[in-house]
Protein backbone atom coordinates (compact mmCIF):
# COMPACT_ATOMS: atom_id res chain seq x y z
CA UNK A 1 5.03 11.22 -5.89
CA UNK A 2 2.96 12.14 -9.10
CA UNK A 3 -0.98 11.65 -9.82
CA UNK A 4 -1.79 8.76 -11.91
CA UNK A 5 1.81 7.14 -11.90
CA UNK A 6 1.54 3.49 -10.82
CA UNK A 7 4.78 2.54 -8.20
CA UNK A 8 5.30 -0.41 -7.72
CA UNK A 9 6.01 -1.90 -4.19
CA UNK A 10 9.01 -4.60 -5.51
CA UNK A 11 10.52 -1.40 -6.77
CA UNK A 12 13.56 -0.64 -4.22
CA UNK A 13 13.13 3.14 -5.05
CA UNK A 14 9.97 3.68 -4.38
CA UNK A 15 10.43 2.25 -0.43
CA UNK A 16 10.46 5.80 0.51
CA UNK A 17 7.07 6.03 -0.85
CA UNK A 18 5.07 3.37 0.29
CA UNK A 19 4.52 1.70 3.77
CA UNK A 20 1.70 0.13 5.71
CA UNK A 21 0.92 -3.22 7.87
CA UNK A 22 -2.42 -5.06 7.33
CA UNK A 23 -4.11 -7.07 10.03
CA UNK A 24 -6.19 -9.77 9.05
CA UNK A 25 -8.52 -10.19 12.02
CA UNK A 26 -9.71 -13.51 11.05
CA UNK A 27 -6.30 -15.54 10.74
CA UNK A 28 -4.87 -12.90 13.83
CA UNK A 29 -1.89 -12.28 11.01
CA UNK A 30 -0.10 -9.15 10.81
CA UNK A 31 1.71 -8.54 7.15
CA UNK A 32 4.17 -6.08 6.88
CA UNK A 33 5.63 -4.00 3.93
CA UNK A 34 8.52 -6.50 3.73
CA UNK A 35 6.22 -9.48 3.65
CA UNK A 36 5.43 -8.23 0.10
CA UNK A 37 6.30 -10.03 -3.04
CA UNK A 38 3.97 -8.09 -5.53
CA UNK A 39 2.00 -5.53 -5.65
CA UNK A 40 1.47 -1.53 -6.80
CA UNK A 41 -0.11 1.79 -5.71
CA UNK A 42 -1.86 4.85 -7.76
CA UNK A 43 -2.13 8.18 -6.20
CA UNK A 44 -5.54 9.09 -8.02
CA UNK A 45 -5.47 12.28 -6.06
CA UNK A 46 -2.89 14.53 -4.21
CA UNK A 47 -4.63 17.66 -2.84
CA UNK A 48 -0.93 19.32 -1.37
CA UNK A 49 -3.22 22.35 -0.29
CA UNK A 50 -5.83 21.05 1.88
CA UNK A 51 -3.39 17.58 2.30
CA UNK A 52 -6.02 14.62 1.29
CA UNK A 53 -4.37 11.65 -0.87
CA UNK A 54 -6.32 9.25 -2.47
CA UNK A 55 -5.24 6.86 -4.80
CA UNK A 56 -5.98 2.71 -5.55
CA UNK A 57 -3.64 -0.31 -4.74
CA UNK A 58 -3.18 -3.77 -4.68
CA UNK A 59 -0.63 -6.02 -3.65
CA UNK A 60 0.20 -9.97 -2.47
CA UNK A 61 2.23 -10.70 0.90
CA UNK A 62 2.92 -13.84 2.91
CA UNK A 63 4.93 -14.45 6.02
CA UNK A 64 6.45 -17.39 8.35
CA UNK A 65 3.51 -17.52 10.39
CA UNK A 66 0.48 -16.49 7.87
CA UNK A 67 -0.71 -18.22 4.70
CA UNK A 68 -0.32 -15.75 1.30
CA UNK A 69 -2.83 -13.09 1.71
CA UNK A 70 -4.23 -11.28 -1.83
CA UNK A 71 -5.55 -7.56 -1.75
CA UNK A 72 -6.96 -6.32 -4.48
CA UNK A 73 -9.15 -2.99 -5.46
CA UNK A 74 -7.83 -1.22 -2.14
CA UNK A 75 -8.69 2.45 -1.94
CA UNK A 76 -7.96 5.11 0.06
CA UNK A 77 -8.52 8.41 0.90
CA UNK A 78 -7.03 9.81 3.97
CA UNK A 79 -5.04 13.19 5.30
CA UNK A 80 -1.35 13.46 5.41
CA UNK A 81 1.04 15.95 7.41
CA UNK A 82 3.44 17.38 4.95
């Protein structure tokens, strides 16, 4: 994983890269990483000293039991365990 390189999360080689699940309390739907048909992350920042990542992302999923759900201008900043 590199700074400023955009992955995208339809690309099968970045799966090692990228997971979450997003709960959208208002419909009770739960969308996974395989309910996703587009979408891409930035890491803006990867501190591998003090472990922080923080980086930008957007992406589209839909499900059997959820209508199509559209995220967009996600950030994050968060600490990581290498």
């Amino acid at each position: 994983m590199s700074e400023g390189q955009k992955y995208s999360f339809t690309d099968p080689s970045n799966y090692y890269n990228i997971q979450f699940r997003y709960f959208m309390k208002n419909l009770k739907c739960w969308f996974e990483f395989d309910d996703t048909f587009e979408g891409s992350i930035i890491y803006t920042k990867i501190d591998r000293k003090n472990f922080i990542l923080s980086g930008e992302f957007e992406f589209s999923a839909v499900n059997d039991e959820c209508d199509t759900v559209y995220i967009t201008d996600g950030r994050f900043d968060m600490q990581y365990n290498p």
